[in-house]
Protein backbone atom coordinates (compact mmCIF):
# COMPACT_ATOMS: atom_id res chain seq x y z
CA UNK A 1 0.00 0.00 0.00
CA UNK A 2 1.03 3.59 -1.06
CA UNK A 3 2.26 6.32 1.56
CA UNK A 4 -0.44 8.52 1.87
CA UNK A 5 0.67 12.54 0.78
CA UNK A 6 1.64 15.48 2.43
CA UNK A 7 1.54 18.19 -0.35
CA UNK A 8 3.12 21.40 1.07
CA UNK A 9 2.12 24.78 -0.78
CA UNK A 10 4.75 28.19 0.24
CA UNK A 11 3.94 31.24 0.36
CA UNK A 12 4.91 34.24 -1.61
CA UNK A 13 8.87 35.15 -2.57
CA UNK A 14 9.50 31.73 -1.75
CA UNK A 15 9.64 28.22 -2.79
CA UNK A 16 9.35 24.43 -1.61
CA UNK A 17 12.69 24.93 -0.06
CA UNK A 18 10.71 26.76 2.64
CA UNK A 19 9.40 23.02 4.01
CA UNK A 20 12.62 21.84 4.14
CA UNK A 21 12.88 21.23 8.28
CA UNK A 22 9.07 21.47 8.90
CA UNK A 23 8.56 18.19 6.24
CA UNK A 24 10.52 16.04 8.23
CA UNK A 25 8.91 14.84 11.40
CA UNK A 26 5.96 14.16 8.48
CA UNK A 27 8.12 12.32 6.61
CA UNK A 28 9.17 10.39 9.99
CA UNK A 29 5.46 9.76 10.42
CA UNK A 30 5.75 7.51 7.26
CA UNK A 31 4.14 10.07 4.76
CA UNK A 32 4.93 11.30 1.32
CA UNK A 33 5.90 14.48 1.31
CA UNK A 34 6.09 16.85 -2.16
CA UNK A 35 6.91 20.94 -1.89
CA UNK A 36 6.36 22.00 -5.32
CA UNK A 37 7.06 25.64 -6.50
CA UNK A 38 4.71 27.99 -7.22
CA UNK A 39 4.45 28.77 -10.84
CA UNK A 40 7.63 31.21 -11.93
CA UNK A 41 9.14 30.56 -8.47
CA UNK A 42 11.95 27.14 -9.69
CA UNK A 43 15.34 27.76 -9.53
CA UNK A 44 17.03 30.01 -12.27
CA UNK A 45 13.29 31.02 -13.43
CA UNK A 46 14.35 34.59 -13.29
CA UNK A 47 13.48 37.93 -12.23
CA UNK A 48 9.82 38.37 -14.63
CA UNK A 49 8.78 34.23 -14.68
CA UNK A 50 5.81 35.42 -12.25
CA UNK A 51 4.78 38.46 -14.18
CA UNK A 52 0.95 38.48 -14.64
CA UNK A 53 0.43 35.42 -12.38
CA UNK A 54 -2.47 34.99 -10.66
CA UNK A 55 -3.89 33.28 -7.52
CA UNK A 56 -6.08 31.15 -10.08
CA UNK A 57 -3.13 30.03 -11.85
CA UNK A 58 -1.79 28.87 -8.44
CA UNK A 59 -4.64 27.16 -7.24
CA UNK A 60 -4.93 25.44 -10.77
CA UNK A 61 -2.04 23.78 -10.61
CA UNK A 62 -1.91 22.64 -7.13
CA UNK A 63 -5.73 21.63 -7.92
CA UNK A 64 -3.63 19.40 -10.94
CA UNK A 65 -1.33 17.91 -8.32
CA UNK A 66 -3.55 16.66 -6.29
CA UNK A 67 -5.15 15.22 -8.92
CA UNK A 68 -2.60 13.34 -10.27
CA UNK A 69 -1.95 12.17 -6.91
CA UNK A 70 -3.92 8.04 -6.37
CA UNK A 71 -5.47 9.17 -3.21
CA UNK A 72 -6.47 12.40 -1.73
CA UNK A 73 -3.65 13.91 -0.35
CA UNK A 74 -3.37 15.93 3.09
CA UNK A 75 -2.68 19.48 1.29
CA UNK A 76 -0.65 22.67 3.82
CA UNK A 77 -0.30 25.37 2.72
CA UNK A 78 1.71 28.78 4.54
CA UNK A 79 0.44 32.22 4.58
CA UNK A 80 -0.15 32.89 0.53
CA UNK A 81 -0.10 29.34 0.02
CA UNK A 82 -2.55 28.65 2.34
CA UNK A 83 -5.05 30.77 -0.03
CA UNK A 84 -3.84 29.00 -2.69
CA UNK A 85 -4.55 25.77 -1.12
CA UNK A 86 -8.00 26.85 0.08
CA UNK A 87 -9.02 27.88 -3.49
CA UNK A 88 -7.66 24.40 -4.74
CA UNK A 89 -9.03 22.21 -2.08
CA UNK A 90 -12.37 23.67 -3.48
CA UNK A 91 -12.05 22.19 -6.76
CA UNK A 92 -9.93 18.49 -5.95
CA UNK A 93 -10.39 16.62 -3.00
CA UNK A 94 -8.13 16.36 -0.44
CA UNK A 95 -7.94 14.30 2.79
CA UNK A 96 -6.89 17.44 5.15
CA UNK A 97 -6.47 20.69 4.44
CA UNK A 98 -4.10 22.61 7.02
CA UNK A 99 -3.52 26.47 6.91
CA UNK A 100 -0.37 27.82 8.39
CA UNK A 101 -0.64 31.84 8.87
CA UNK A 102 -3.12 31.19 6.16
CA UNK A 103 -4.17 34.49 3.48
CA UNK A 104 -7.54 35.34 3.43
CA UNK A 105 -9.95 34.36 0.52
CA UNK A 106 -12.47 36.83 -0.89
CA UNK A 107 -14.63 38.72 1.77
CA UNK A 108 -12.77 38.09 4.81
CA UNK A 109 -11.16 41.57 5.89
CA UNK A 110 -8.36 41.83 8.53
CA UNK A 111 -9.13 43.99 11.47
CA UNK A 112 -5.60 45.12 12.16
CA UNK A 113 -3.50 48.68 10.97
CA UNK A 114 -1.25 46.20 10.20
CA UNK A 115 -3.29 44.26 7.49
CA UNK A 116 -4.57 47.41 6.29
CA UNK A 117 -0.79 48.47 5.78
CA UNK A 118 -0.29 45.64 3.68
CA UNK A 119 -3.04 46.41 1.34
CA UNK A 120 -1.70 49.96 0.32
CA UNK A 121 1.87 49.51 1.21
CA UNK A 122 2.71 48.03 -2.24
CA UNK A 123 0.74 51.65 -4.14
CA UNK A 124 4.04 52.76 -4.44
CA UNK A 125 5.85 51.00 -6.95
CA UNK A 126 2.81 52.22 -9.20
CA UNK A 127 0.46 49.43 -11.40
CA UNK A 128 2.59 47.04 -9.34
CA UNK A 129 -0.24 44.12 -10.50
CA UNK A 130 1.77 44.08 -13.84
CA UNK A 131 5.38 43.29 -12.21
CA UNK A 132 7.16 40.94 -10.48
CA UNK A 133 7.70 42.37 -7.25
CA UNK A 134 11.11 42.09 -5.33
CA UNK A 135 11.64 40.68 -1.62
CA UNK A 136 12.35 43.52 0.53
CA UNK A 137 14.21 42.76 3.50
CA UNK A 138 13.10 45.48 5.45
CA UNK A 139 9.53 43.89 5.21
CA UNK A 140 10.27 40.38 5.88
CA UNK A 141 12.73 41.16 9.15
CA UNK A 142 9.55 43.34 10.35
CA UNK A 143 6.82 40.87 9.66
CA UNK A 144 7.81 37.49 8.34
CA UNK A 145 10.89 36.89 9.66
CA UNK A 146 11.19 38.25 13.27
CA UNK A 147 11.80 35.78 15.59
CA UNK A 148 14.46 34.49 13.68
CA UNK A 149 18.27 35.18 14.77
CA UNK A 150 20.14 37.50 12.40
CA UNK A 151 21.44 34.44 10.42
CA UNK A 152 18.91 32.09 10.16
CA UNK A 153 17.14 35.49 9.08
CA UNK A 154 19.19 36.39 6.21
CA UNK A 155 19.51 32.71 5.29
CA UNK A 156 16.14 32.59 4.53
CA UNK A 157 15.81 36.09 2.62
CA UNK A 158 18.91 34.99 0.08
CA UNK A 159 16.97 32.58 -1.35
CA UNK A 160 13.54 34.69 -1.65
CA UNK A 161 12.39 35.25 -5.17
CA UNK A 162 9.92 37.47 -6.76
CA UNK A 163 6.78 37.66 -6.40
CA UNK A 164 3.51 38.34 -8.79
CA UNK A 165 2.15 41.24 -8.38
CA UNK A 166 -1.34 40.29 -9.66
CA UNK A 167 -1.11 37.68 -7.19
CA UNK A 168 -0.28 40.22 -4.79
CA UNK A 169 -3.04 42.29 -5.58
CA UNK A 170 -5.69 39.59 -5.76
CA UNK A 171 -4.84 39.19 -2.25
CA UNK A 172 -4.47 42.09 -0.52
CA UNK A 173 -7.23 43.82 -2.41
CA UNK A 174 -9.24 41.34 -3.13
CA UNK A 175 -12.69 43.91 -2.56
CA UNK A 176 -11.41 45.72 -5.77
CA UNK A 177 -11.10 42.42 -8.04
CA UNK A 178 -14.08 42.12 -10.12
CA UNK A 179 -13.68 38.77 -10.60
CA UNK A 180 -13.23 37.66 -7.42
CA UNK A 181 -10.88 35.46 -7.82
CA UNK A 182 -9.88 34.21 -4.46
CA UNK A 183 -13.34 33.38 -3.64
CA UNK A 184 -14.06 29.90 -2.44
CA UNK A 185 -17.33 28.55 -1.69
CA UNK A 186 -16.90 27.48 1.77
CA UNK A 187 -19.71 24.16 1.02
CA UNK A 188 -17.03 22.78 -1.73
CA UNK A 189 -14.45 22.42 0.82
CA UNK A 190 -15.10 19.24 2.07
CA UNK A 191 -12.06 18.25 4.19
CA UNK A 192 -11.26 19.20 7.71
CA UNK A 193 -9.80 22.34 8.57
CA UNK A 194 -6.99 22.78 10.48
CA UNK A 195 -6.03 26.83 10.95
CA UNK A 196 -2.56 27.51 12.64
CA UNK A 197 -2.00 31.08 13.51
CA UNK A 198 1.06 32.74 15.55
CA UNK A 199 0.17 34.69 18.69
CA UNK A 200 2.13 37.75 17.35
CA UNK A 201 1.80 37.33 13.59
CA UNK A 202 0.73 40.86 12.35
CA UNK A 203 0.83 39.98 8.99
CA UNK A 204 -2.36 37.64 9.53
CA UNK A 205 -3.11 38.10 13.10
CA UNK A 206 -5.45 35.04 15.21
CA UNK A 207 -8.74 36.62 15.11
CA UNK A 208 -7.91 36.95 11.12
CA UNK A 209 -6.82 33.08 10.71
CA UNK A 210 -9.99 32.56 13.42
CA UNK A 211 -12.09 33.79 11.04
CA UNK A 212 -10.78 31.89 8.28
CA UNK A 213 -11.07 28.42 10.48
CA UNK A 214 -14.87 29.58 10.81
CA UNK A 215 -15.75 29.55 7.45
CA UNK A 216 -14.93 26.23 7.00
CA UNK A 217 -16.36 24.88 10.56
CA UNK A 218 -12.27 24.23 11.25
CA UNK A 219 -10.52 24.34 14.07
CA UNK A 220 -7.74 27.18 15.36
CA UNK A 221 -4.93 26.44 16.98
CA UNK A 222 -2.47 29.57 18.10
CA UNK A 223 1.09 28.86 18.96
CA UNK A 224 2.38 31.02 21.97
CA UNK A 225 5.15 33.34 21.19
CA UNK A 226 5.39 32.60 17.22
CA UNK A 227 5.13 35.38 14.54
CA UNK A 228 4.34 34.03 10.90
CA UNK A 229 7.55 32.18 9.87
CA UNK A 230 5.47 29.38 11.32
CA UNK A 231 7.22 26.75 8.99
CA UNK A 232 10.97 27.82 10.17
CA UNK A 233 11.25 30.43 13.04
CA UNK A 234 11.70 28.62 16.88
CA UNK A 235 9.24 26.63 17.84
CA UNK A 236 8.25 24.86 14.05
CA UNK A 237 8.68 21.63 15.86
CA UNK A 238 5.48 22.42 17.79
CA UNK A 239 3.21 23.65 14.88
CA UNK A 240 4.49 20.45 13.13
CA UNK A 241 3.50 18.62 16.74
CA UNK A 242 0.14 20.41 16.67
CA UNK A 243 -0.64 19.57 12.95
CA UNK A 244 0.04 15.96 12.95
CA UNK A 245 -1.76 15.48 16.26
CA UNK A 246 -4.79 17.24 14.96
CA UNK A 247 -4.50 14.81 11.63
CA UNK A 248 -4.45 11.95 14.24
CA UNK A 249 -7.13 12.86 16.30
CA UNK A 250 -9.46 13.45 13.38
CA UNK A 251 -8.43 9.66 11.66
CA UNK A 252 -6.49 11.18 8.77
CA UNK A 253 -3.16 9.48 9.27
């Protein structure tokens, strides 16, 4: 009998190197684990592969992954990612679907001057949906990666990529998309949710990733102390705890 799946979606400006430690107590639970890149994000893809990308495109082929897969697969995905894995769990069925930090779909708004921030903070560069935006390290150290030491920290950042900026703007300003297309109808997710939010994650804060969890009658689990690096910064080994003890309890491994 086959391995049952672990398919692990990243989040923006990175790639499936970003799984590399948090894949491998799954893997020592006996599963299969695959961390694809995002469209335009494989090595050597260069600085415009992820111009005019969108959120759709993701979802589409993750949605072709897990197709290809012989049995449902247990799909995570991290903070942009996880949107892209709720809009594909909508259309292909998957065993689990787990949200780490997760990005919110269509008509769930952020609370926070922080999210709010991140919806206009990007105006700047100017029609920024039709480039591919660069990593900025002042950004991640503030929000993504700050509970990481100054190493591990720029470790991470040297092998960040750019990003779509449709994507982008799909997500962050997903009110002013006409054709809504991060929405997901809540009814054709059928797995169990699993949300995972950091306690001081301003990028997408608990009550945010709460709300997410909701729509999908999920569960929320918030990890003391953690910001939204959730897949690398201390205390992975917990949110990797958490996840596969959820996947347990609900009969999925």
């Amino acid at each position: 009998m086959a391995a049952r799946s672990v398919i692990f979606a990243h989040g923006a400006f990175c790639g499936g190197w970003a799984f590399e430690r948090f894949r491998a107590p799954f893997e020592a639970n006996g599963l299969r684990c695959l961390a694809p890149d995002l469209r335009g994000h494989e090595p050597g893809a260069g600085p415009s592969a992820t111009v005019g990308v969108s959120m759709a495109d993701y979802a589409a082929d993750l949605a072709g992954l897990i197709a290809r897969e012989p049995d449902p697969p247990i799909l995570v995905g991290h903070s942009l990612g996880g949107l892209a894995a709720q809009m594909a769990s909508a259309r292909a069925r998957v065993r689990a679907l787990v949200l780490l930090a997760p990005s919110s779909p269509w008509g769930v708004a952020g609370g926070t001057l922080e999210e709010a921030i991140s919806a206009v903070s990007l105006y700047g560069l100017g029609a920024f949906w039709t480039q591919a935006i660069e990593p900025d390290f002042g950004a991640a150290q503030a929000y993504s990666l700050d509970q990481m030491s100054e190493a591990e920290r720029s470790g991470v950042f040297a092998r960040m990529v750019p990003e779509s900026g449709r994507a982008l703007w799909e997500t962050l300003n997903w009110w002013l998309d006409p054709l809504m297309t991060t929405s997901v109808a809540a009814s054709a997710v059928k797995a169990p949710v699993l949300a995972v939010a950091g306690e001081r994650d301003r990028v997408h804060p608990p009550a945010t990733v709460a709300q997410i969890a909701e729509r999908y009658g999920g569960a929320t689990l918030v990890m003391d102390g953690m910001s939204h690096w959730l897949v690398g910064e201390p205390g992975w080994e917990g949110v990797a705890t958490g996840v596969l003890g959820w996947l347990e309890e609900r009969g999925v491994l």
